[in-house]
N, C-alpha and C. Protein backbone atom coordinates (compact mmCIF):
# COMPACT_ATOMS: atom_id res chain seq x y z
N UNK A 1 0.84 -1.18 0.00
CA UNK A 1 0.00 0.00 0.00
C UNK A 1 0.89 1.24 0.00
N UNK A 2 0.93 2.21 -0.85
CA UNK A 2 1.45 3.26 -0.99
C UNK A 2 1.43 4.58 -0.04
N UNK A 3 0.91 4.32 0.95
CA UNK A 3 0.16 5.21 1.83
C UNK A 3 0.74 4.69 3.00
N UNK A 4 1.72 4.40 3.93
CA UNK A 4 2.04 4.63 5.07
C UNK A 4 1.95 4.79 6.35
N UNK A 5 1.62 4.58 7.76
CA UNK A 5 1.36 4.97 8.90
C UNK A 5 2.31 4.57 9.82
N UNK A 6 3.08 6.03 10.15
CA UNK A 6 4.17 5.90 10.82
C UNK A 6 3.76 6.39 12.50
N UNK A 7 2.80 6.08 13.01
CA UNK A 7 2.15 6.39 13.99
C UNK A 7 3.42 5.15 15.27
N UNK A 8 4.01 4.43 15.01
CA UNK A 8 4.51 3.24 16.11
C UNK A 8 5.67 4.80 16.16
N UNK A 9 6.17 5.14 15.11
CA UNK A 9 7.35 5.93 15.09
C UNK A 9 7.26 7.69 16.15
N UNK A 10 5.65 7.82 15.41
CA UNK A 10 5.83 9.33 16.60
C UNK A 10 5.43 8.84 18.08
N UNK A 11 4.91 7.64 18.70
CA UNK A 11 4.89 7.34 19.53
C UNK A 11 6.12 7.10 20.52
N UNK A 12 6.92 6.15 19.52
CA UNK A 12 8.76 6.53 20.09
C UNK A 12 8.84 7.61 20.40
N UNK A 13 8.96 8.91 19.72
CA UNK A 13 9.75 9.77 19.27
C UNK A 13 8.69 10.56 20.67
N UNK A 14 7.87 10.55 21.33
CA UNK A 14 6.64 11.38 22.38
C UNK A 14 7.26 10.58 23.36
N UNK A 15 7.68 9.10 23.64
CA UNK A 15 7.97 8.34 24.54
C UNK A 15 6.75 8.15 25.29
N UNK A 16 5.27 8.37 24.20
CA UNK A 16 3.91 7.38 24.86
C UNK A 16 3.34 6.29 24.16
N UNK A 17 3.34 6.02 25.38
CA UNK A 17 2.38 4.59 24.83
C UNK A 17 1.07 4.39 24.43
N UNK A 18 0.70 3.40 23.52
CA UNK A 18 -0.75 3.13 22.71
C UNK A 18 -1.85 3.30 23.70
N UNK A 19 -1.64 2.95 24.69
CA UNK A 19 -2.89 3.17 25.65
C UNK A 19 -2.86 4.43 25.92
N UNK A 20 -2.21 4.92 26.69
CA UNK A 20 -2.11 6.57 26.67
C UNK A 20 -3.29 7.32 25.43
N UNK A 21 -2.42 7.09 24.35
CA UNK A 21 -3.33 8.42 23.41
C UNK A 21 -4.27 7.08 22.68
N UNK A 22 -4.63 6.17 22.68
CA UNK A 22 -6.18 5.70 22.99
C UNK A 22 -6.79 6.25 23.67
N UNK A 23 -6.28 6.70 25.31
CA UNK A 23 -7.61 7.03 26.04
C UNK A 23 -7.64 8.48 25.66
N UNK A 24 -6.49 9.12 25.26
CA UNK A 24 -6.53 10.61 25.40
C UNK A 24 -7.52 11.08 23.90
N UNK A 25 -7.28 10.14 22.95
CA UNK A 25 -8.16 10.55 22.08
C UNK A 25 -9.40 9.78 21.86
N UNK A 26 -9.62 9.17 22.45
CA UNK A 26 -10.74 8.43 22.67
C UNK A 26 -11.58 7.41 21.49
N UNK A 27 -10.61 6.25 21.60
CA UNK A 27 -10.79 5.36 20.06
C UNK A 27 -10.12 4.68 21.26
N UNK A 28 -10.24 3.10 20.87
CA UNK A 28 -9.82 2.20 21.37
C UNK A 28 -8.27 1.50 21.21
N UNK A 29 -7.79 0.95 22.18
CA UNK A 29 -6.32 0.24 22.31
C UNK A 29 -6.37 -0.61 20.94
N UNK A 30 -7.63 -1.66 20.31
CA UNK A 30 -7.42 -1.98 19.39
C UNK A 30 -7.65 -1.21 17.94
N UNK A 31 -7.59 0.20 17.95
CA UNK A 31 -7.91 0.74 16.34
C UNK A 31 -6.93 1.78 16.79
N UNK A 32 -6.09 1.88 17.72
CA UNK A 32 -4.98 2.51 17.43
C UNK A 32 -3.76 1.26 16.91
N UNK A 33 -4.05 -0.03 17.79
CA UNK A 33 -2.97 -0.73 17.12
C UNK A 33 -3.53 -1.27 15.50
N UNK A 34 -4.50 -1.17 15.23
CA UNK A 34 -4.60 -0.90 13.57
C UNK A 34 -4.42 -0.12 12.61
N UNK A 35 -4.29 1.32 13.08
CA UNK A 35 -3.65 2.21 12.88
C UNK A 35 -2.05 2.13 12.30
N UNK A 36 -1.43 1.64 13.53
CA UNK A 36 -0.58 1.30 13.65
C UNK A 36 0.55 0.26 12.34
N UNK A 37 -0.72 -0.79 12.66
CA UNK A 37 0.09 -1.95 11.54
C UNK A 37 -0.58 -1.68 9.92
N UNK A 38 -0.79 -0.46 10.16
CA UNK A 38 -1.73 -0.08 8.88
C UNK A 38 -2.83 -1.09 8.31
N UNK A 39 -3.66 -1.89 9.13
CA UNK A 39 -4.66 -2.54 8.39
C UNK A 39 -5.69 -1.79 8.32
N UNK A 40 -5.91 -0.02 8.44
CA UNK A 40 -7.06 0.32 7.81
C UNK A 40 -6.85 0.78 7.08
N UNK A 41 -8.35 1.02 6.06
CA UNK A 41 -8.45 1.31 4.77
C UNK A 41 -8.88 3.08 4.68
N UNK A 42 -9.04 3.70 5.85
CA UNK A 42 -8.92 4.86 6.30
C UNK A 42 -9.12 5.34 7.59
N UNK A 43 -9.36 6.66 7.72
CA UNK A 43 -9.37 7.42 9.09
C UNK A 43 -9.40 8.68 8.77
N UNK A 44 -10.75 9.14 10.10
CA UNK A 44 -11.55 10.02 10.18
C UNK A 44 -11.10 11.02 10.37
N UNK A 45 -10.71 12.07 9.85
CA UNK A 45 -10.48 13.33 9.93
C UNK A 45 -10.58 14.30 11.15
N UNK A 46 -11.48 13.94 12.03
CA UNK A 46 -11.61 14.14 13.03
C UNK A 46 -10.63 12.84 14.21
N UNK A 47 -10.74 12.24 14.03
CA UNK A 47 -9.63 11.28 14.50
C UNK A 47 -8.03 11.71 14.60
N UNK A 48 -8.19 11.82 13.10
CA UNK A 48 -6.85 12.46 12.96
C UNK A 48 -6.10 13.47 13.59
N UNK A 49 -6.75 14.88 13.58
CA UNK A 49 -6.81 15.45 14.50
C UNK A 49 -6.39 15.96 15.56
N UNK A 50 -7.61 14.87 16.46
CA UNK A 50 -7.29 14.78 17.71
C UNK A 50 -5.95 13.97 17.94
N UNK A 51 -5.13 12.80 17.24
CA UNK A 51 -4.50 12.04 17.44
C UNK A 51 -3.26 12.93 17.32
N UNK A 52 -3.22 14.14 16.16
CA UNK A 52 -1.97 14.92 15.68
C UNK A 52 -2.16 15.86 16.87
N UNK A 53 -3.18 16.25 17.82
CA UNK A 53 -3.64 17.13 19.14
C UNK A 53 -2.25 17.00 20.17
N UNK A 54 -2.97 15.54 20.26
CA UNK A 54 -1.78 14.54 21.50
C UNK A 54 -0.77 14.65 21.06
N UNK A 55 -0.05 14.11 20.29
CA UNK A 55 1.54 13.85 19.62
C UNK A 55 2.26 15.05 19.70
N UNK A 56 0.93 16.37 19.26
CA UNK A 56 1.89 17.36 18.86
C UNK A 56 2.48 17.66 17.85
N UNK A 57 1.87 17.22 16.91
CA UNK A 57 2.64 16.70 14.98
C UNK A 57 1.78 17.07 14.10
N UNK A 58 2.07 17.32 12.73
CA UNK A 58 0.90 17.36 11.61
C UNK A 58 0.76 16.12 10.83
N UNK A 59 -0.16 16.04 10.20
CA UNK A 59 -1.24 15.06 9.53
C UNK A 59 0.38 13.96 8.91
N UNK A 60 1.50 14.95 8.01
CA UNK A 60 2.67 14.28 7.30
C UNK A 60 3.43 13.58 7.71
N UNK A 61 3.49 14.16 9.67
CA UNK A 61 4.31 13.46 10.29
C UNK A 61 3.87 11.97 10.51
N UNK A 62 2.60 11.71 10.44
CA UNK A 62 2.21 10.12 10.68
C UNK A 62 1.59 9.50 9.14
N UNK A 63 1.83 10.03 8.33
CA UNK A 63 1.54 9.58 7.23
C UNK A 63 2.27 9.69 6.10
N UNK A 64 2.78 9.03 5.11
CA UNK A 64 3.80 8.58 4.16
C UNK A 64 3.42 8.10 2.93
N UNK A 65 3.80 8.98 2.27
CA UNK A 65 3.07 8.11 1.04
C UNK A 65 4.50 7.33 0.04
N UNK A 66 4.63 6.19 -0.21
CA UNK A 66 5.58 5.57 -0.67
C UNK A 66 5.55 5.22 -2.25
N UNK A 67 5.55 5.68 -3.05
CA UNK A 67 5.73 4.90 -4.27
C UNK A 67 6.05 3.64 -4.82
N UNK A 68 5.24 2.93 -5.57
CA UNK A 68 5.43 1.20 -5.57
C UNK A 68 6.32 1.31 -7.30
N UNK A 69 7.13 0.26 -7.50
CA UNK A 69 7.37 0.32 -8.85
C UNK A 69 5.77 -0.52 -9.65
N UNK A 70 6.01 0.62 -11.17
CA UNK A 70 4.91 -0.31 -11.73
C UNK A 70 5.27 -1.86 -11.80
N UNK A 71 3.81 -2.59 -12.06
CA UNK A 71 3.90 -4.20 -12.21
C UNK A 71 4.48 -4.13 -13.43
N UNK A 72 5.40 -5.30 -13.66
CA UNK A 72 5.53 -5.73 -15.27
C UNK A 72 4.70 -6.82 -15.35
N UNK A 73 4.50 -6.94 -16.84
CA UNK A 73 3.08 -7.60 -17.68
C UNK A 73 3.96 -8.61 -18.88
């Protein structure tokens, strides 16, 4: 997926933990660690947000967009 979530990384970088800004932003221990391992297919703007609120960061700092090489055929 070309799209990125470096959310494990600003968590290092704050020295808090997943439970912490679960409760502080108020979404659960398990859809921040989905967040996390990037298995969603998005997130709420308002989520966001609040999550960049806590950290202290903007939207770029937890998100990455990566370029894939094209498939060959």
């Amino acid at each position: 997926m070309p799209i990125v979530v470096q959310l494990d990384l600003m968590l290092a970088r704050r020295k808090m933990r997943s439970r912490y800004l679960a409760a502080a932003v108020g979404i659960t221990e398990v859809n921040i660690s989905l967040l996390k391992s990037g298995k969603v297919k998005g997130v709420r703007f308002d989520t966001l947000e609040r999550i960049c609120e806590v950290l202290q960061c903007q939207p770029g700092d937890l998100l990455v967009y990566e370029s894939q090489p094209p498939e060959s055929t």
